[in-house]
C-alpha atoms as a PDB file:
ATOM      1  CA  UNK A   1       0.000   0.000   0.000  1.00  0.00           C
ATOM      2  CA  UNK A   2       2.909   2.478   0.224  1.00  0.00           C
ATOM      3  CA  UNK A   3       2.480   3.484  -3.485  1.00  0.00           C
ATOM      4  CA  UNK A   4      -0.960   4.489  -3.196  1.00  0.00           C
ATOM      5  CA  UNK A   5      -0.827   7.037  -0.205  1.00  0.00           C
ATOM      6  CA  UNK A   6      -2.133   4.689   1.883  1.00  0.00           C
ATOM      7  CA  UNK A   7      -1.564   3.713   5.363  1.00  0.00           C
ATOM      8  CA  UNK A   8      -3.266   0.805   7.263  1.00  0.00           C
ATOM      9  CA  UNK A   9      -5.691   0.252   4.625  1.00  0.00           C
ATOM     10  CA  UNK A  10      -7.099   4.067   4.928  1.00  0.00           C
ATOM     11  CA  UNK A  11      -7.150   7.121   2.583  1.00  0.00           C
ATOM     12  CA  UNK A  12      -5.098  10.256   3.507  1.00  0.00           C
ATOM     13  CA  UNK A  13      -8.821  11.926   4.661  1.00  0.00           C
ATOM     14  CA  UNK A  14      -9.142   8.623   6.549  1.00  0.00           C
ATOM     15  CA  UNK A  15      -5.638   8.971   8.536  1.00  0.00           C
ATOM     16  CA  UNK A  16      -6.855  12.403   8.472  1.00  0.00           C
ATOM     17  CA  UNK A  17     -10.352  11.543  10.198  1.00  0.00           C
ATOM     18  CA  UNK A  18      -8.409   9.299  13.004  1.00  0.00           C
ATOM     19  CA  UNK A  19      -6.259  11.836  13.820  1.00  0.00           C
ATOM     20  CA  UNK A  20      -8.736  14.472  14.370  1.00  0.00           C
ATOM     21  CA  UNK A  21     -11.077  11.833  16.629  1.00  0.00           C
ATOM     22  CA  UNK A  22      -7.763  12.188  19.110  1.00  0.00           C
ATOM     23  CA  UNK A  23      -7.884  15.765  19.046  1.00  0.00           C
ATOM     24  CA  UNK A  24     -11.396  16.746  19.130  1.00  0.00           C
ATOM     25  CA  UNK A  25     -14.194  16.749  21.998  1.00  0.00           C
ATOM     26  CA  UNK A  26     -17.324  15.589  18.785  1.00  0.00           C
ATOM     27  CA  UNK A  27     -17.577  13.681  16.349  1.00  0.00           C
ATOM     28  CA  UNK A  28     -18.974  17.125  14.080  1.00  0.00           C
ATOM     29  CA  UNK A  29     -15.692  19.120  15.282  1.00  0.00           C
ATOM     30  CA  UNK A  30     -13.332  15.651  14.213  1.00  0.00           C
ATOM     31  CA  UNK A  31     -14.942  16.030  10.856  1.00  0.00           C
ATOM     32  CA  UNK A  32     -14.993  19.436   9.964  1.00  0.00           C
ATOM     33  CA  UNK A  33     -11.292  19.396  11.532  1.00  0.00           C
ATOM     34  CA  UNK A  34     -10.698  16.219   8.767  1.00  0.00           C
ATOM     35  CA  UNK A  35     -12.634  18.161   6.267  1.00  0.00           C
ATOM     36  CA  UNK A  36     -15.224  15.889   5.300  1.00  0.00           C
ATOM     37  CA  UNK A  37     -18.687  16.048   6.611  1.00  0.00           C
ATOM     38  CA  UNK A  38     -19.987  14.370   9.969  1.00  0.00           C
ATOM     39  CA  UNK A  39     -22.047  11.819   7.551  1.00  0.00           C
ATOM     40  CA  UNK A  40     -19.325  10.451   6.205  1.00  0.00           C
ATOM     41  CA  UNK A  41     -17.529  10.235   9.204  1.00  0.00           C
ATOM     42  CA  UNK A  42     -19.996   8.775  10.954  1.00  0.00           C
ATOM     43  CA  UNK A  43     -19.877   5.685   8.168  1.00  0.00           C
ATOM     44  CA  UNK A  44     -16.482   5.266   8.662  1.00  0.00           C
ATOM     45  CA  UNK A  45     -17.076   4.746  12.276  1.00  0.00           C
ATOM     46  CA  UNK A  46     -18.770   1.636  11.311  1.00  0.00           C
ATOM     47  CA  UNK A  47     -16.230   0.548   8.715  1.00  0.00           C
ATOM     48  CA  UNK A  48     -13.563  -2.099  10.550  1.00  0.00           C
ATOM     49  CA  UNK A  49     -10.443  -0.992   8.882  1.00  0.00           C
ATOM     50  CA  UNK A  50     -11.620   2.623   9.983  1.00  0.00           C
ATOM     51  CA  UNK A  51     -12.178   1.317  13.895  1.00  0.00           C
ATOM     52  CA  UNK A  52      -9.241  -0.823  13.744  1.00  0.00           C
ATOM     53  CA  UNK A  53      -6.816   2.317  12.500  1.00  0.00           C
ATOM     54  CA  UNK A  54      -8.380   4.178  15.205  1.00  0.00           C
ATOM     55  CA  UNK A  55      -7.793   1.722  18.159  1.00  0.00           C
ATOM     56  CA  UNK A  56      -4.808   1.565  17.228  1.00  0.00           C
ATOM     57  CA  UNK A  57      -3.938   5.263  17.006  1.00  0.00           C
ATOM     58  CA  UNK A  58      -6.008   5.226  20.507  1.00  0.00           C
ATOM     59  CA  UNK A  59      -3.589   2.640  21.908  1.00  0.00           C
ATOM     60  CA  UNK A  60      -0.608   4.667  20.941  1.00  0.00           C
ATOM     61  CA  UNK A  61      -1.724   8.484  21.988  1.00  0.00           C
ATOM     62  CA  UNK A  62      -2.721   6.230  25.631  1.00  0.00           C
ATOM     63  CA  UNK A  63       0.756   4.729  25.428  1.00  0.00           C
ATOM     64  CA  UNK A  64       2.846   7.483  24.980  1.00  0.00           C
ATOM     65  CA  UNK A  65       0.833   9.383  27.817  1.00  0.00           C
ATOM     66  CA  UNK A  66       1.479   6.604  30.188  1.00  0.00           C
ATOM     67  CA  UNK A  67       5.079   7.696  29.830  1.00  0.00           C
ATOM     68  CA  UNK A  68       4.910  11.135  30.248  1.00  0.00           C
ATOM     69  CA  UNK A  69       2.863  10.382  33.431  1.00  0.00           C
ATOM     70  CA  UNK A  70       5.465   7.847  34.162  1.00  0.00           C
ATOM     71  CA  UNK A  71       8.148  10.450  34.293  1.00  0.00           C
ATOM     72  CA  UNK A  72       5.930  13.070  36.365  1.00  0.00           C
ATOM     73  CA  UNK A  73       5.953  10.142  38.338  1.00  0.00           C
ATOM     74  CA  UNK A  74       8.351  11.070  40.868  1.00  0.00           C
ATOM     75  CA  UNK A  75       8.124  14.733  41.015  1.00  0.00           C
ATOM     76  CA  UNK A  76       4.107  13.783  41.941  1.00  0.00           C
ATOM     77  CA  UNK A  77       5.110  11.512  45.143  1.00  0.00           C
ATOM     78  CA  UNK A  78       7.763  14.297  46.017  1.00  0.00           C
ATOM     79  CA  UNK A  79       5.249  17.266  45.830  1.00  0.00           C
ATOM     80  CA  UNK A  80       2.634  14.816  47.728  1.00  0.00           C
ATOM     81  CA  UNK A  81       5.243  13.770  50.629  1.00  0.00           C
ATOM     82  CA  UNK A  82       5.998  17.263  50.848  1.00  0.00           C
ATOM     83  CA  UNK A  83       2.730  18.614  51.784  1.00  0.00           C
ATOM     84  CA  UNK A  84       1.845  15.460  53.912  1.00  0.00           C
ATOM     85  CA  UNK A  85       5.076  16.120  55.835  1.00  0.00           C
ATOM     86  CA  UNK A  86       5.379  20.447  55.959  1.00  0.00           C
ATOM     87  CA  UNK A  87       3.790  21.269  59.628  1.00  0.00           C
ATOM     88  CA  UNK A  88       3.318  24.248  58.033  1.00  0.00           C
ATOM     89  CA  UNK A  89       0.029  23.107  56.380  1.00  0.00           C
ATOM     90  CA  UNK A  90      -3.351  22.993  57.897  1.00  0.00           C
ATOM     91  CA  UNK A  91      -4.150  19.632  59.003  1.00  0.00           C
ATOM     92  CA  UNK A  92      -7.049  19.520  56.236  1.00  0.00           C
ATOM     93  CA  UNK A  93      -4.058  19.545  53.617  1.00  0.00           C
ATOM     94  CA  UNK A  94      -1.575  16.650  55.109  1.00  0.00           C
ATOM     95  CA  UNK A  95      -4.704  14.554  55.781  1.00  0.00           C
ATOM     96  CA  UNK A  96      -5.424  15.032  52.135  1.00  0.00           C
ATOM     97  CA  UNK A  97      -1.929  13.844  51.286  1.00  0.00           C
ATOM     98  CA  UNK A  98      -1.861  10.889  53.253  1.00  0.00           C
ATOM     99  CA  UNK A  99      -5.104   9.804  52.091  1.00  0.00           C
ATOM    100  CA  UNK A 100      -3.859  10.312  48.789  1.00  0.00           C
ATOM    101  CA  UNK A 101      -0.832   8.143  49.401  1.00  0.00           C
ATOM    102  CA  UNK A 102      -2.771   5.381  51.180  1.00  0.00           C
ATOM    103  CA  UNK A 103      -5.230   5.297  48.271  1.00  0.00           C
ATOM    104  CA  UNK A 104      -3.067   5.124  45.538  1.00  0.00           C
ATOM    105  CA  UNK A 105      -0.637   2.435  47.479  1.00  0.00           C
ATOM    106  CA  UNK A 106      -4.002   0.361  47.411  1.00  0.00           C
ATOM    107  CA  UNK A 107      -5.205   0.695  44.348  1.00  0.00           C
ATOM    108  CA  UNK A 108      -0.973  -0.407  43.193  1.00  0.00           C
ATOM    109  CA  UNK A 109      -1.027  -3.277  45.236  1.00  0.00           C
ATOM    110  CA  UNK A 110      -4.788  -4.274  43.824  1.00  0.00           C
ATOM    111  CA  UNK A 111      -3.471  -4.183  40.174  1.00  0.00           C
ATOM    112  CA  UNK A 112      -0.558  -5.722  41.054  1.00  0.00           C
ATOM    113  CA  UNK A 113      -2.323  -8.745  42.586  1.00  0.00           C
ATOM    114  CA  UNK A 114      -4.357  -8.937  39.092  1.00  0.00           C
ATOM    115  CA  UNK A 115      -1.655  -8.731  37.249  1.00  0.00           C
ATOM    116  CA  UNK A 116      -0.292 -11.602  39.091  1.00  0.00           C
ATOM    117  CA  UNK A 117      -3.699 -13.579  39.081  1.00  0.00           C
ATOM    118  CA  UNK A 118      -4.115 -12.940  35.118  1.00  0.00           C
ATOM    119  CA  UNK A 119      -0.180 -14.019  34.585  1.00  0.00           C
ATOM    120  CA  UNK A 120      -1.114 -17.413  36.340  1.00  0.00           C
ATOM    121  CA  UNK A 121      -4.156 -18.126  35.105  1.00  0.00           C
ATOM    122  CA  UNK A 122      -2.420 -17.349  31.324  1.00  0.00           C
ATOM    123  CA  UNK A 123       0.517 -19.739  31.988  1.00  0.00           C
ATOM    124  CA  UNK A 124      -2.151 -22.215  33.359  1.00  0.00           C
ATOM    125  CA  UNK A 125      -3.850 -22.028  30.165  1.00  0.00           C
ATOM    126  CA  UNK A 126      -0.802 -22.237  28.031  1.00  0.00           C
ATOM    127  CA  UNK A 127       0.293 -25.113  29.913  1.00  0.00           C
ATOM    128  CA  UNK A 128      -3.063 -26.907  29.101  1.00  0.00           C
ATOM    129  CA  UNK A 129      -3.188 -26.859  25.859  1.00  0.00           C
ATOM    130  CA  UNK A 130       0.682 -28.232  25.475  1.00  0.00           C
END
């Protein structure tokens, strides 16, 4: 498909239309942003090549904003720990923090644990069917 323009199966309005659906808050705005009309957007929504493209484009805008979160990562714990420790603050604010910290440290540990699970129950199933 290189020759022809096209990427993934879709025309350049296409890869233009999947781009825009990242970028805009309606379907209307994606499409006059694409330059096509909300009709034929709309149809392409329904087309699999179309929803495929877009997953995929979905998948990699998510991934490459789990590492920008990844590396605020740090600086986030240090400005939490910092206004959890500072007597300074009113009490309202460090109990805020802390329960901050506790939650998140639960809600690690919980996805953790089904990673974990999902990991056995995966090589359990691969070991089956040997």
């Amino acid at each position: 498909m290189a020759g022809n323009g096209r990427q993934h199966g879709l025309s350049p309005r296409q890869q233009r239309a999947v781009m825009a659906l990242l970028s805009c808050p309606s379907i209307e705005q994606a499409a006059k942003q694409a330059g096509i009309g909300a009709r034929t957007l709309h149809r392409w929504l329904t087309d699999p090549d179309f929803q495929a493209a877009l997953t995929e484009a979905e998948g990699a805008a998510i991934a490459e904003a789990t590492r920008r979160l990844v590396g605020l990562s740090d600086a986030a714990i240090t400005t939490v720990a910092s206004l959890m420790l500072d007597e300074g603050n009113s009490p309202t604010v460090r109990l805020r923090a802390a329960a901050s910290v506790l939650d998140y440290l639960l809600r690690l540990r919980e996805l953790k644990n089904v990673e974990e699970r999902l990991t056995a129950l995966e090589a359990a199933i691969s070991e089956r069917d040997r």
